[in-house]
C-alpha atoms as a PDB file:
ATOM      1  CA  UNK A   1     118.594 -50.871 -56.374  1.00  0.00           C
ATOM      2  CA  UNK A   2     116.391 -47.818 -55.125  1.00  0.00           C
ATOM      3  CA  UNK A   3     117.884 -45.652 -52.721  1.00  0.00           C
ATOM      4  CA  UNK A   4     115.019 -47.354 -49.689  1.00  0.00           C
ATOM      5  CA  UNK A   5     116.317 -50.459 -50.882  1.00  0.00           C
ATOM      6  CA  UNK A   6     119.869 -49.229 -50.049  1.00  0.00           C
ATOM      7  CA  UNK A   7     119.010 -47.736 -47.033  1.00  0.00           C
ATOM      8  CA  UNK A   8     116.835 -50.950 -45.324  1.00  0.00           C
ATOM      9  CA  UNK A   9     119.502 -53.027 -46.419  1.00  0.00           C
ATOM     10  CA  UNK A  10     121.989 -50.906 -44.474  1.00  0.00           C
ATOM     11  CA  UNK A  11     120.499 -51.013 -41.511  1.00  0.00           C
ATOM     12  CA  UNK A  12     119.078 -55.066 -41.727  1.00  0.00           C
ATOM     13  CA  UNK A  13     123.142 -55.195 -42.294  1.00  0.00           C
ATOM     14  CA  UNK A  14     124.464 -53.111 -39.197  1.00  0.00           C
ATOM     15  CA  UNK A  15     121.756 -55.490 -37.093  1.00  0.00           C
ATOM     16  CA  UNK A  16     123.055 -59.046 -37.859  1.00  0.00           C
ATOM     17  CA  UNK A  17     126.882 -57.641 -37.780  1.00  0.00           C
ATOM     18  CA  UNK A  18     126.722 -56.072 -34.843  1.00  0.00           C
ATOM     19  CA  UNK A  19     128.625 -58.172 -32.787  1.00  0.00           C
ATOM     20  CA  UNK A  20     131.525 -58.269 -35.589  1.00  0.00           C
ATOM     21  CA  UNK A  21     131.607 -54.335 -36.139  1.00  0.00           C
ATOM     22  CA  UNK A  22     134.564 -54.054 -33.945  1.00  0.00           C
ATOM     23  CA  UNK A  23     137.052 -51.085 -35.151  1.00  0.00           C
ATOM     24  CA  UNK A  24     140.174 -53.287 -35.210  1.00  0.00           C
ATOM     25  CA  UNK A  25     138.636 -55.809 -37.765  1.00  0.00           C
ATOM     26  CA  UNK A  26     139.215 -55.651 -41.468  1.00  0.00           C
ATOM     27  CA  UNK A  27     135.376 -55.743 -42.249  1.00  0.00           C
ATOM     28  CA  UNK A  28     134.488 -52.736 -40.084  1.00  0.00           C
ATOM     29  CA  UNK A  29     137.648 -50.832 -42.144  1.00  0.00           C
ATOM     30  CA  UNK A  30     135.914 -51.970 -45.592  1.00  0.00           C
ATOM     31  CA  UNK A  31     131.824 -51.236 -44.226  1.00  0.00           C
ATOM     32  CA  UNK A  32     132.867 -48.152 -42.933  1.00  0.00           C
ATOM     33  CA  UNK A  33     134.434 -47.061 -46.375  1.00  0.00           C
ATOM     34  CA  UNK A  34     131.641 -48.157 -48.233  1.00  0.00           C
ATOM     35  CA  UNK A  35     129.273 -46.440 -46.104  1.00  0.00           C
ATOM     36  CA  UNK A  36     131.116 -43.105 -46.413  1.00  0.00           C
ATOM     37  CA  UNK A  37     130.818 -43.253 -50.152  1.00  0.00           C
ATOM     38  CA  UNK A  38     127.362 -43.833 -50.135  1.00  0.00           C
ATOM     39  CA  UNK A  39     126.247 -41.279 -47.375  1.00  0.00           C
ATOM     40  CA  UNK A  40     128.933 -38.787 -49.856  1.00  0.00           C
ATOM     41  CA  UNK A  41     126.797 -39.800 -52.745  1.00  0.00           C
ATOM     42  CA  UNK A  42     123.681 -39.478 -51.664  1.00  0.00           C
ATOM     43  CA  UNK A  43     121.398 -36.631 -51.321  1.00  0.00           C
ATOM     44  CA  UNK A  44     122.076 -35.978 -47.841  1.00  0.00           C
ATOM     45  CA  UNK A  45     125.389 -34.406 -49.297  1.00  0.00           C
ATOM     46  CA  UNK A  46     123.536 -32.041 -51.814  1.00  0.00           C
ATOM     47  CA  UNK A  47     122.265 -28.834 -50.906  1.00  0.00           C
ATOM     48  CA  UNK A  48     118.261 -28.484 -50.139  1.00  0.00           C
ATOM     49  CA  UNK A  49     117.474 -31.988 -50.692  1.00  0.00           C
ATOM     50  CA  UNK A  50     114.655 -32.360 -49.008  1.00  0.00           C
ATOM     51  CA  UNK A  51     113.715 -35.247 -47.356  1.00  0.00           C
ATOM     52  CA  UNK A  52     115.630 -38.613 -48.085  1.00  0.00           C
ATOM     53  CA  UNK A  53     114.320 -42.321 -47.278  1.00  0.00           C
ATOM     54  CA  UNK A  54     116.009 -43.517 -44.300  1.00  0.00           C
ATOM     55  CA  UNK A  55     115.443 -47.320 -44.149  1.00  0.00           C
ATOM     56  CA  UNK A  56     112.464 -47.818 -41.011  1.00  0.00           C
ATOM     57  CA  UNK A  57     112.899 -43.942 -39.731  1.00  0.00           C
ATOM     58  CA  UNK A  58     110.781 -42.695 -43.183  1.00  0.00           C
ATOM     59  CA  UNK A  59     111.900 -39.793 -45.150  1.00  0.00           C
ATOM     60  CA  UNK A  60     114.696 -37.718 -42.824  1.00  0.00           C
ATOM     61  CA  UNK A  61     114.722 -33.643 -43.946  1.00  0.00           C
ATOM     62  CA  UNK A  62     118.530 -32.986 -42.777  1.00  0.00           C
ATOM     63  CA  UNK A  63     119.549 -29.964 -44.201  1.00  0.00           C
ATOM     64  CA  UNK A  64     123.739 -29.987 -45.454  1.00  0.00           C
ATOM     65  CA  UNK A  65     125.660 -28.220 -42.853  1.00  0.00           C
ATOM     66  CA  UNK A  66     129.323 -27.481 -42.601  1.00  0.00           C
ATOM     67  CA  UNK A  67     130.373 -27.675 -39.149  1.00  0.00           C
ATOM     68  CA  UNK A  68     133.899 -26.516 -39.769  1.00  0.00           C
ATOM     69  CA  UNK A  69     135.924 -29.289 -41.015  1.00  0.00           C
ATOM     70  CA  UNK A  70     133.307 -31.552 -40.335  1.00  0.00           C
ATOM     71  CA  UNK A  71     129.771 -31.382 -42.071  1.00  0.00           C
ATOM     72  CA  UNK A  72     126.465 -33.205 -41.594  1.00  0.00           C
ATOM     73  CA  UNK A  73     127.277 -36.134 -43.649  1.00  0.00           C
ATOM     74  CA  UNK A  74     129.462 -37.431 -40.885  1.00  0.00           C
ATOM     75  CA  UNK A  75     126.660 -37.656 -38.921  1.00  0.00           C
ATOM     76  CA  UNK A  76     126.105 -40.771 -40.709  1.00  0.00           C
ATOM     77  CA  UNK A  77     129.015 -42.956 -40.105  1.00  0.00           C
ATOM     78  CA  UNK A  78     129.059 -46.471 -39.196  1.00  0.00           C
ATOM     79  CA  UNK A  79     128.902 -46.246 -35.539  1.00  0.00           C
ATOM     80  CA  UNK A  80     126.222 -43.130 -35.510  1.00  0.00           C
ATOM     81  CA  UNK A  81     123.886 -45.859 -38.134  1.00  0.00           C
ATOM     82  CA  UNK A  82     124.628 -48.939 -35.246  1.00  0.00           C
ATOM     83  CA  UNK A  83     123.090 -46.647 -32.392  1.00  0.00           C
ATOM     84  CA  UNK A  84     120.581 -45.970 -34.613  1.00  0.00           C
ATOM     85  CA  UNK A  85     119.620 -49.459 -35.541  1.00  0.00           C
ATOM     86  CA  UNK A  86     119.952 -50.178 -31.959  1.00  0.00           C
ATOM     87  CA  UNK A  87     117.447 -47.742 -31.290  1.00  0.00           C
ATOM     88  CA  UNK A  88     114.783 -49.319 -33.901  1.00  0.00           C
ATOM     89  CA  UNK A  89     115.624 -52.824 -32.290  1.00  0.00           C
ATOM     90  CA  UNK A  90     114.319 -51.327 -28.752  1.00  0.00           C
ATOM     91  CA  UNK A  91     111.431 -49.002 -30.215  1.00  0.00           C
ATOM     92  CA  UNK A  92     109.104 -51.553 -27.657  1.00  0.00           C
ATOM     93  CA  UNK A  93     111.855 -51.368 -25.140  1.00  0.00           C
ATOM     94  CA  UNK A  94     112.615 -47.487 -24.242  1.00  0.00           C
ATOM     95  CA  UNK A  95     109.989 -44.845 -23.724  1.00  0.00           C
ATOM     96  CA  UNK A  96     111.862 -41.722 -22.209  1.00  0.00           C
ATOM     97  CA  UNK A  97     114.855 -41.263 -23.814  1.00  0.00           C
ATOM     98  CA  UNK A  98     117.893 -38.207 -23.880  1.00  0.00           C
ATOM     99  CA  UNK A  99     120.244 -37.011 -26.361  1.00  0.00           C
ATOM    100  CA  UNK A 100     122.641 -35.614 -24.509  1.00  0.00           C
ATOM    101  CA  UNK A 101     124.994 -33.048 -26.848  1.00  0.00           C
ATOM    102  CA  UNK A 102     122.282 -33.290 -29.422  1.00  0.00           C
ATOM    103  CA  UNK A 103     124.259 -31.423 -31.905  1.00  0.00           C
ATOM    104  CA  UNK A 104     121.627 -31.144 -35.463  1.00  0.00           C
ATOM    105  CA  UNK A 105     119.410 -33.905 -34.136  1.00  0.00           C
ATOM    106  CA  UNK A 106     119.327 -36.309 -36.437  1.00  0.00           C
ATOM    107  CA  UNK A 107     119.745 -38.531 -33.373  1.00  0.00           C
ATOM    108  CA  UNK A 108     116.910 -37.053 -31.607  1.00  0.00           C
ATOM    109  CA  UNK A 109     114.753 -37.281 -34.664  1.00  0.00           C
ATOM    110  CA  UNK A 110     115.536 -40.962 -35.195  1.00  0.00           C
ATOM    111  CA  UNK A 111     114.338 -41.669 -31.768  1.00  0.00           C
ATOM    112  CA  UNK A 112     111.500 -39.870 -31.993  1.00  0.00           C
ATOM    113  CA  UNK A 113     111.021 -42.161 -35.202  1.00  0.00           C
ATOM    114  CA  UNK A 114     111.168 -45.125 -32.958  1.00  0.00           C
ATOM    115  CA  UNK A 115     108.258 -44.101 -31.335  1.00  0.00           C
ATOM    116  CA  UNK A 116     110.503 -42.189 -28.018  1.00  0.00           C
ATOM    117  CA  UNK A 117     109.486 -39.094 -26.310  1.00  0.00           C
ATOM    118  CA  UNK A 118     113.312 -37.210 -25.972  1.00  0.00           C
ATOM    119  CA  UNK A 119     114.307 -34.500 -24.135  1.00  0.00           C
ATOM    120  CA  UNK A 120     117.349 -32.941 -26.173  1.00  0.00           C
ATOM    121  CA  UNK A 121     120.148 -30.764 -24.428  1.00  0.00           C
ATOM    122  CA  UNK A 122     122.480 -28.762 -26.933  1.00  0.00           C
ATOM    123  CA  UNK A 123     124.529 -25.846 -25.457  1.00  0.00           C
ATOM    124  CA  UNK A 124     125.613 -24.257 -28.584  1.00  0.00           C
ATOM    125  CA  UNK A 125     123.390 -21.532 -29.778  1.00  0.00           C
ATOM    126  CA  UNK A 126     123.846 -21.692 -33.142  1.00  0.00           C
ATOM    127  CA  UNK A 127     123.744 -25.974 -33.129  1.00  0.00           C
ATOM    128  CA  UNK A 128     120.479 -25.240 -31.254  1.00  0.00           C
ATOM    129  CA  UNK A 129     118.759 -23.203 -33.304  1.00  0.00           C
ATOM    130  CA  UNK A 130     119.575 -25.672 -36.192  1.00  0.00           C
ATOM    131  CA  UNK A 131     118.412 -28.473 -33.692  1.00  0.00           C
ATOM    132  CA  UNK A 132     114.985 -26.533 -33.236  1.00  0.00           C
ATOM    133  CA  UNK A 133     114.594 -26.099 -37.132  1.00  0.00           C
ATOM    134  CA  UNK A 134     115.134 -29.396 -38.003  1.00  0.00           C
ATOM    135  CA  UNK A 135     113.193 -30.962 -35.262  1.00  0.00           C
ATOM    136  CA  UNK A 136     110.379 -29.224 -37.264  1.00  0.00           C
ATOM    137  CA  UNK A 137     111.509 -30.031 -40.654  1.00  0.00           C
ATOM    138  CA  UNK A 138     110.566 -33.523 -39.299  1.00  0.00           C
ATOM    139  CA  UNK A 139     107.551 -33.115 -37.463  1.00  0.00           C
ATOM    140  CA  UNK A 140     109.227 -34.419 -34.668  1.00  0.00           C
ATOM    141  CA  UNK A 141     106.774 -33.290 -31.899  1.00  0.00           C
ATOM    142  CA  UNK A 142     107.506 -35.835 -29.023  1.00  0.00           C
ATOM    143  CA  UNK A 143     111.250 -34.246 -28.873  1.00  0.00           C
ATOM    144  CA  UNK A 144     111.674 -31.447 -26.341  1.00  0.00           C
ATOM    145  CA  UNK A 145     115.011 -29.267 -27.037  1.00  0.00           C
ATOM    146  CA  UNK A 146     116.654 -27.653 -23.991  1.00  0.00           C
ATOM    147  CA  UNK A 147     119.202 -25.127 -24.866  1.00  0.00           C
ATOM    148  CA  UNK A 148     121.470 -26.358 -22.239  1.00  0.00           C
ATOM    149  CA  UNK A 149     124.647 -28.229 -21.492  1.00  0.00           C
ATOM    150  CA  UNK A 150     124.804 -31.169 -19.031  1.00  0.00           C
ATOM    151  CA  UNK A 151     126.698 -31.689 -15.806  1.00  0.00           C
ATOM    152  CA  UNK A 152     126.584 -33.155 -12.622  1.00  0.00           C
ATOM    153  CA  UNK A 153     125.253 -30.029 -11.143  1.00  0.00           C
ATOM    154  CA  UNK A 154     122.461 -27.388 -11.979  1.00  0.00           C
ATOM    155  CA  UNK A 155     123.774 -23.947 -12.919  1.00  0.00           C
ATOM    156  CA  UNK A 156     125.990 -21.753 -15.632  1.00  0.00           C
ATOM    157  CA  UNK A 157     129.683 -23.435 -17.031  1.00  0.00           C
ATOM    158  CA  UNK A 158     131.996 -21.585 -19.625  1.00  0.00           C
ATOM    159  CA  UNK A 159     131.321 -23.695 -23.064  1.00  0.00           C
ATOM    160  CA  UNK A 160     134.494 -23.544 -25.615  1.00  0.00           C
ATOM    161  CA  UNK A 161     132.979 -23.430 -29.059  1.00  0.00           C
ATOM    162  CA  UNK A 162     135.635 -24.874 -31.404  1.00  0.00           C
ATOM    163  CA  UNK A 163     135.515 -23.200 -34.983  1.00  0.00           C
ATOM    164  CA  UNK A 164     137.423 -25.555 -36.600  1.00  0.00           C
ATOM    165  CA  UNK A 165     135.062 -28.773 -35.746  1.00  0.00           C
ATOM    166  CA  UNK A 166     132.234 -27.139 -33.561  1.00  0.00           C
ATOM    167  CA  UNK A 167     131.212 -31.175 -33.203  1.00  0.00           C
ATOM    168  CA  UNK A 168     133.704 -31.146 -30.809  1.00  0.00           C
ATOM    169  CA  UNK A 169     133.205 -28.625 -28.690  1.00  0.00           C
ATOM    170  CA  UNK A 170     132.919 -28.607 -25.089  1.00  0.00           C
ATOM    171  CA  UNK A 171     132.548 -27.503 -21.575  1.00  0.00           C
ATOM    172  CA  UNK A 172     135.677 -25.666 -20.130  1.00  0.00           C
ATOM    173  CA  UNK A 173     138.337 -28.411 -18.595  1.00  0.00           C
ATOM    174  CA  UNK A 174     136.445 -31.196 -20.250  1.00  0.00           C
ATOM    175  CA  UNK A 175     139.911 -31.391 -22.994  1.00  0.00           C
ATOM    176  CA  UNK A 176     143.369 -30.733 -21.421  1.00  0.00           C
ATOM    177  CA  UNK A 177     144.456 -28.958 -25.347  1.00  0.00           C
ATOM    178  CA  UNK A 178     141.422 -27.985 -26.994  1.00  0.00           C
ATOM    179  CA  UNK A 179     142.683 -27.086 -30.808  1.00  0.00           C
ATOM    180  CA  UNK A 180     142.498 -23.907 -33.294  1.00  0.00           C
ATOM    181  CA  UNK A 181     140.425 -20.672 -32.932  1.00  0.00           C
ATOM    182  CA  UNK A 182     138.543 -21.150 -29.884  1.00  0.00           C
ATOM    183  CA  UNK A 183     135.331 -18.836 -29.223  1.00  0.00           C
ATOM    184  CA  UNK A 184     134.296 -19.487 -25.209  1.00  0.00           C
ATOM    185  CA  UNK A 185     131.130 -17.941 -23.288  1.00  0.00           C
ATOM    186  CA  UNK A 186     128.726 -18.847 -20.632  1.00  0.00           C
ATOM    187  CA  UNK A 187     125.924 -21.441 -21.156  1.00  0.00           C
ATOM    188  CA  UNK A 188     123.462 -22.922 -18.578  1.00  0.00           C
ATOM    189  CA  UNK A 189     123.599 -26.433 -16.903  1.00  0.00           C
ATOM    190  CA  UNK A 190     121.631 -28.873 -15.967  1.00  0.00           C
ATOM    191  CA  UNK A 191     122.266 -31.624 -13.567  1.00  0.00           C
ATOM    192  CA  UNK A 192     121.967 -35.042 -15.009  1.00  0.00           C
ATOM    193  CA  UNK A 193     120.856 -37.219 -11.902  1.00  0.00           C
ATOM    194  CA  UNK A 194     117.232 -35.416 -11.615  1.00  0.00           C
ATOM    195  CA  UNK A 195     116.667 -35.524 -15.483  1.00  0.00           C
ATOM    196  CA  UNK A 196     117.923 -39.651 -15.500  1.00  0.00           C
ATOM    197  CA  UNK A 197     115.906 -40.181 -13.165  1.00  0.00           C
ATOM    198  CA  UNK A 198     112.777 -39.896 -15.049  1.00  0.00           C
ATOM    199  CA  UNK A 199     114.639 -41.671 -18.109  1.00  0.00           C
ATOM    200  CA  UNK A 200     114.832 -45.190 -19.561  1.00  0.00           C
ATOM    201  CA  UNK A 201     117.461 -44.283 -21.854  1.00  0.00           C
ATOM    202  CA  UNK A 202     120.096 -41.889 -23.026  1.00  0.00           C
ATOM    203  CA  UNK A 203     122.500 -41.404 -25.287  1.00  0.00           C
ATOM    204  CA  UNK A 204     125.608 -38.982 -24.165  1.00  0.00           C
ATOM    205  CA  UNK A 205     127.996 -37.417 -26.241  1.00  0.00           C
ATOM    206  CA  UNK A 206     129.460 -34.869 -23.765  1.00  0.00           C
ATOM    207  CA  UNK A 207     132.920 -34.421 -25.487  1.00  0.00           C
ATOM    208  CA  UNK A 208     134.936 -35.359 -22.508  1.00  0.00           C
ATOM    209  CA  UNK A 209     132.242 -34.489 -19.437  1.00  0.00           C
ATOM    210  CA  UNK A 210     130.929 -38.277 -19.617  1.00  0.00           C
ATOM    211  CA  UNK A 211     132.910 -39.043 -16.186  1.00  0.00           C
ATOM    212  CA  UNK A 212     131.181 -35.866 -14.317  1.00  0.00           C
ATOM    213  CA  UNK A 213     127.679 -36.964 -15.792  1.00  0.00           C
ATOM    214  CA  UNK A 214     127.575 -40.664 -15.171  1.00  0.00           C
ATOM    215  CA  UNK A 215     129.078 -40.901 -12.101  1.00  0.00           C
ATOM    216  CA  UNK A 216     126.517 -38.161 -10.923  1.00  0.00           C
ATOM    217  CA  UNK A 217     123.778 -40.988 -11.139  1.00  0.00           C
ATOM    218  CA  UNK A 218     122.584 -42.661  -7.703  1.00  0.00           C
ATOM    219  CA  UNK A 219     123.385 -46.169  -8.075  1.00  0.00           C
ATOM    220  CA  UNK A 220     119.471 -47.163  -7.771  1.00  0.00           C
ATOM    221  CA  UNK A 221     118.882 -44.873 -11.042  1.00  0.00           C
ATOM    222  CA  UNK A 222     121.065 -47.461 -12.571  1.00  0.00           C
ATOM    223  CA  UNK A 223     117.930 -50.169 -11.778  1.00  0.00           C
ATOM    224  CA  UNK A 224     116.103 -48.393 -14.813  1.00  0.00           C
ATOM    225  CA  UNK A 225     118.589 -46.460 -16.692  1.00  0.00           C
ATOM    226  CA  UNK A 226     120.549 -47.713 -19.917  1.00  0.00           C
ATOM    227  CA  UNK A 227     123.092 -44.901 -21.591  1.00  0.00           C
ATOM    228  CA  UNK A 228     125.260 -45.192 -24.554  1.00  0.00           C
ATOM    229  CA  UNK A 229     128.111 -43.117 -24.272  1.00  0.00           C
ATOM    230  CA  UNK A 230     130.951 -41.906 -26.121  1.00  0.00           C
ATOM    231  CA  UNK A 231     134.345 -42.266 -24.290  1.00  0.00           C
ATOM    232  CA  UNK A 232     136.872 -38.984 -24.757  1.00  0.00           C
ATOM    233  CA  UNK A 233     139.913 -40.345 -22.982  1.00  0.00           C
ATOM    234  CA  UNK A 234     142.470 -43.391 -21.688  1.00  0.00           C
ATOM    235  CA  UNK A 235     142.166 -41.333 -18.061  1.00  0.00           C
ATOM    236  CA  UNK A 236     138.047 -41.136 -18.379  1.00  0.00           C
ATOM    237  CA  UNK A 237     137.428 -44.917 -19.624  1.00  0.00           C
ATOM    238  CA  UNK A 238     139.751 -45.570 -16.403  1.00  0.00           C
ATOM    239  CA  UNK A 239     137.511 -43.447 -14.192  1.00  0.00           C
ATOM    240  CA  UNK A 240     134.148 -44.681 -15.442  1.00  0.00           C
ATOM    241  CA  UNK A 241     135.473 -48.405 -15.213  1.00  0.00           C
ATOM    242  CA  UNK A 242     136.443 -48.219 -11.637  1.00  0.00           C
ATOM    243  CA  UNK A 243     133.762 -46.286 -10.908  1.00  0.00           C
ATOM    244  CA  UNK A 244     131.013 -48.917 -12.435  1.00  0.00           C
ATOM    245  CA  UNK A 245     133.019 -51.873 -10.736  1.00  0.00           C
ATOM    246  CA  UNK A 246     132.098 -50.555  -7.610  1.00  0.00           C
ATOM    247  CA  UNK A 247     128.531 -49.973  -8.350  1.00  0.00           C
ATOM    248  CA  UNK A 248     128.286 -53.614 -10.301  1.00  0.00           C
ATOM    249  CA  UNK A 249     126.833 -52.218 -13.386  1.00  0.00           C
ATOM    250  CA  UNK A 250     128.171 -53.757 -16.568  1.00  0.00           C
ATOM    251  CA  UNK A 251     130.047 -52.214 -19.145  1.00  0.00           C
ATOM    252  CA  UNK A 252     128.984 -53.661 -23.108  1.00  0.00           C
ATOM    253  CA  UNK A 253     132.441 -51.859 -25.377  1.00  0.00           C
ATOM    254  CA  UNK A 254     131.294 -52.195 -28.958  1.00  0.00           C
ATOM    255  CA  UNK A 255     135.284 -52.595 -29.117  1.00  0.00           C
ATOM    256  CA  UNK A 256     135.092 -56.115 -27.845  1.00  0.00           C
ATOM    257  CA  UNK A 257     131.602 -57.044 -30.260  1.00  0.00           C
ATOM    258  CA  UNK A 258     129.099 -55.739 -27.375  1.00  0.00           C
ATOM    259  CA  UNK A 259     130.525 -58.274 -24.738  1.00  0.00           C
ATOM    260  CA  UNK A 260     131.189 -57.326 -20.776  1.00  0.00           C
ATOM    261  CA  UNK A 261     134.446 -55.973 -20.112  1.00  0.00           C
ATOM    262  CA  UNK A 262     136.521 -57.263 -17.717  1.00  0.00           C
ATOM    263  CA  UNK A 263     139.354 -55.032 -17.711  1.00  0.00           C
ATOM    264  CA  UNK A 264     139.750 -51.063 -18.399  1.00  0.00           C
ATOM    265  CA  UNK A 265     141.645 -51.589 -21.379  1.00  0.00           C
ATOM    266  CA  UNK A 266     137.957 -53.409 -23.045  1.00  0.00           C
ATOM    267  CA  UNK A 267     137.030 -50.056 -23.192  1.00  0.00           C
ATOM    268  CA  UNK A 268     137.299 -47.090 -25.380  1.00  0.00           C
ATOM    269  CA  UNK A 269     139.699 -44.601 -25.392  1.00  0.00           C
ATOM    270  CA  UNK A 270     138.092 -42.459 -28.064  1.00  0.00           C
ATOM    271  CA  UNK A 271     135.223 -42.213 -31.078  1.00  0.00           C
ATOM    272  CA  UNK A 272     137.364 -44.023 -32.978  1.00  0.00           C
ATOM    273  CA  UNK A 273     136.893 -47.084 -31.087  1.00  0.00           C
ATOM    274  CA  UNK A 274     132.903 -47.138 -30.518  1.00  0.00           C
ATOM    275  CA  UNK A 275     130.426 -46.969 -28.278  1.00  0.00           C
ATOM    276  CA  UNK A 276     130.345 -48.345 -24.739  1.00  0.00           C
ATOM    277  CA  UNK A 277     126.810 -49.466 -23.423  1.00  0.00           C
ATOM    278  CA  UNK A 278     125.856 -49.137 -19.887  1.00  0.00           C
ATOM    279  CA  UNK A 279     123.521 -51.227 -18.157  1.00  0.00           C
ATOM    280  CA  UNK A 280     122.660 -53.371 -14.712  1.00  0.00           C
ATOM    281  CA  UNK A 281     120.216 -55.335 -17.561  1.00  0.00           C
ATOM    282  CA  UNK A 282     122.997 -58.386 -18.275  1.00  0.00           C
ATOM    283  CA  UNK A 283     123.444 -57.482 -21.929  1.00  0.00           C
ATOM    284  CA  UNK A 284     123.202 -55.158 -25.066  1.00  0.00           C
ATOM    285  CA  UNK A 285     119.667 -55.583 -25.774  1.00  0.00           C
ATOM    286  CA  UNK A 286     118.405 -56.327 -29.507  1.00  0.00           C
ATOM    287  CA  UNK A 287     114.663 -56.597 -30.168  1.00  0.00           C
ATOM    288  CA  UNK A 288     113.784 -60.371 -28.953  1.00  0.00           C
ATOM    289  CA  UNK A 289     117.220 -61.098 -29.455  1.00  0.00           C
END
C-alpha cells in the first residue's frame, strides 16, 4: 500500500473510531503504537524530506525538528491526527479559527488545509520563527502568525522556555514545578476575549493557562465559539468544570468517547487523557454526522 493510501486510511480510521478512542481502552493502547511506528518510519522522521502526502491535507513540508527530548514526529500522535480529522469533518463548519500555542504549525497548516483563515499565537521566538518558515514551506497564506502568548489580559508576562521539552513550555505560574534547565524572559500578551470574539473556533494548547483563557470569555461569546483544549491539571479540569456549569456550556472529554460530562472527574487531568471539546452547540460535531 502507497504511503497516500496509508495516510487516507488513517484518517477514514480515526473518523469512524472516534467515539471508541478513549485512552483507557486496549484499542487506543494498540492504534496509538501502531501509529507511532508508522509516523517513526515515515519520511516525516528523515531529514529534508520534503513534502509528504498527508491523507485530504495534500503534501505537508514539515521539516524534522528536535525539540529537546521531544521532536516533530510527536506532533503526529493519535490524539494530534483526531483533532485533525475533526478539523476536515468541519472544513464547511468553521471559518475563523485560532491555534493557540501554535508551536511548528503543523496544526495551523492543517487548518488552513481545511479551507480556515487562522490567526496563530506562539510566544517562543525560536518556535516562531520555525512557525513563520514553515507556514511558507506550505503556502499557507490564509494563516496569520502573531508572535505572542495568550492570556486573559493584553500586555507583557515572563515565558519559561523549557530546554529539555520546549513543547512544554509556558507562561510563569502556569506549572507549580516546571522541570530541568529553565531559560525565562519577557514575551507579549494578548487577551483572548477580544480575539474569540471574532472566532468560530480555536484550538488551545496553553500548557497550564487554559483556566485564565477560557474563563476570560463573556458567556455570550460562547453562542458562537467552539475550542478544543488541552487540560494541564486535576485543580484546572476542576476550575474549568465549575466554571462551565455555571455558564451551561457543555463539556465533550474525548476520555468518555466525546459524550457530556456530568461530573469533574469526566474530564482530563492531562495530555495523556485527550482532548476536551467545548461548546453551547449540544455535541462534538462531525461533518453531517
Amino acid at each position: 500500500m502507497s504511503a497516500p493510501c496509508v495516510t487516507d486510511a488513517i484518517f477514514d480510521a480515526l473518523g469512524e473510531m472516534r467515539t471508541g478512542l478513549r485512552p483507557t481502552r486496549p484499542s487506543y493502547t494498540a492504534l496509538k503504537a501502531l501509529l507511532i511506528e508508522h509516523f517513526r518510519n515515515s519520511a516525516f522522521a528523515r531529514e529534508n524530506s520534503g513534502a509528504v502526502p498527508f491523507g485530504p491535507f495534500g503534501l505537508i513540508d514539515l521539516p524534522y525538528r528536535r525539540m529537546g527530548a521531544i521532536d516533530s514526529v510527536d506532533l503526529f500522535g493519535i490524539d494530534e491526527l483526531l483533532i485533525f480529522a475533526f478539523y476536515w469533518a468541519n472544513r464547511k463548519l468553521y471559518k475563523r479559527t485560532l491555534d493557540v500555542g501554535a508551536n511548528l504549525g503543523l496544526h495551523s497548516i492543517v487548518m488552513a488545509r481545511a479551507g480556515f483563515n487562522v490567526t496563530a499565537f506562539e510566544p517562543d521566538p525560536v518556535h516562531f520563527d520555525l512557525l513563520s518558515a514553515n507556514l511558507a514551506r506550505n503556502g499557507a497564506a490564509s494563516v496569520t502568525p502573531e508572535r505572542a502568548a495568550v492570556s486573559d489580559t493584553d500586555g507583557q508576562l515572563e515565558f519559561v522556555r523549557v530546554i529539555g521539552n520546549t513543547t512544554g513550555s509556558h507562561l510563569a505560574g502556569a506549572k507549580a514545578n516546571p522541570y530541568g534547565e529553565l531559560e525565562r524572559f519577557p514575551v507579549p500578551v494578548r487577551a483572548f476575549a477580544p480575539i474569540a470574539a471574532d472566532a468560530d473556533f480555536a484550538k488551545v494548547d496553553a500548557e497550564g493557562h487554559e483556566v485564565r483563557i477560557l474563563s476570560s470569555v463573556p458567556a455570550a461569546t460562547w453562542n458562537k465559539l467552539d475550542v478544543m483544549v488541552e487540560i494541564g491539571t486535576a485543580e484546572n479540569a476542576a476550575a474549568l468544570f465549575e466554571h462551565f456549569r455555571k455558564l451551561d456550556v457543555g463539556l465533550y472529554p474525548q476520555k468518555i468517547g466525546w459524550a457530556r460530562a456530568t461530573a469533574v472527574g469526566d474530564l482530563p487531568t492531562s495530555h495523556r487523557e485527550g482532548s476536551l471539546f467545548v461548546t453551547r452547540h449540544g455535541r462534538l460535531p462531525w461533518g453531517d454526522a
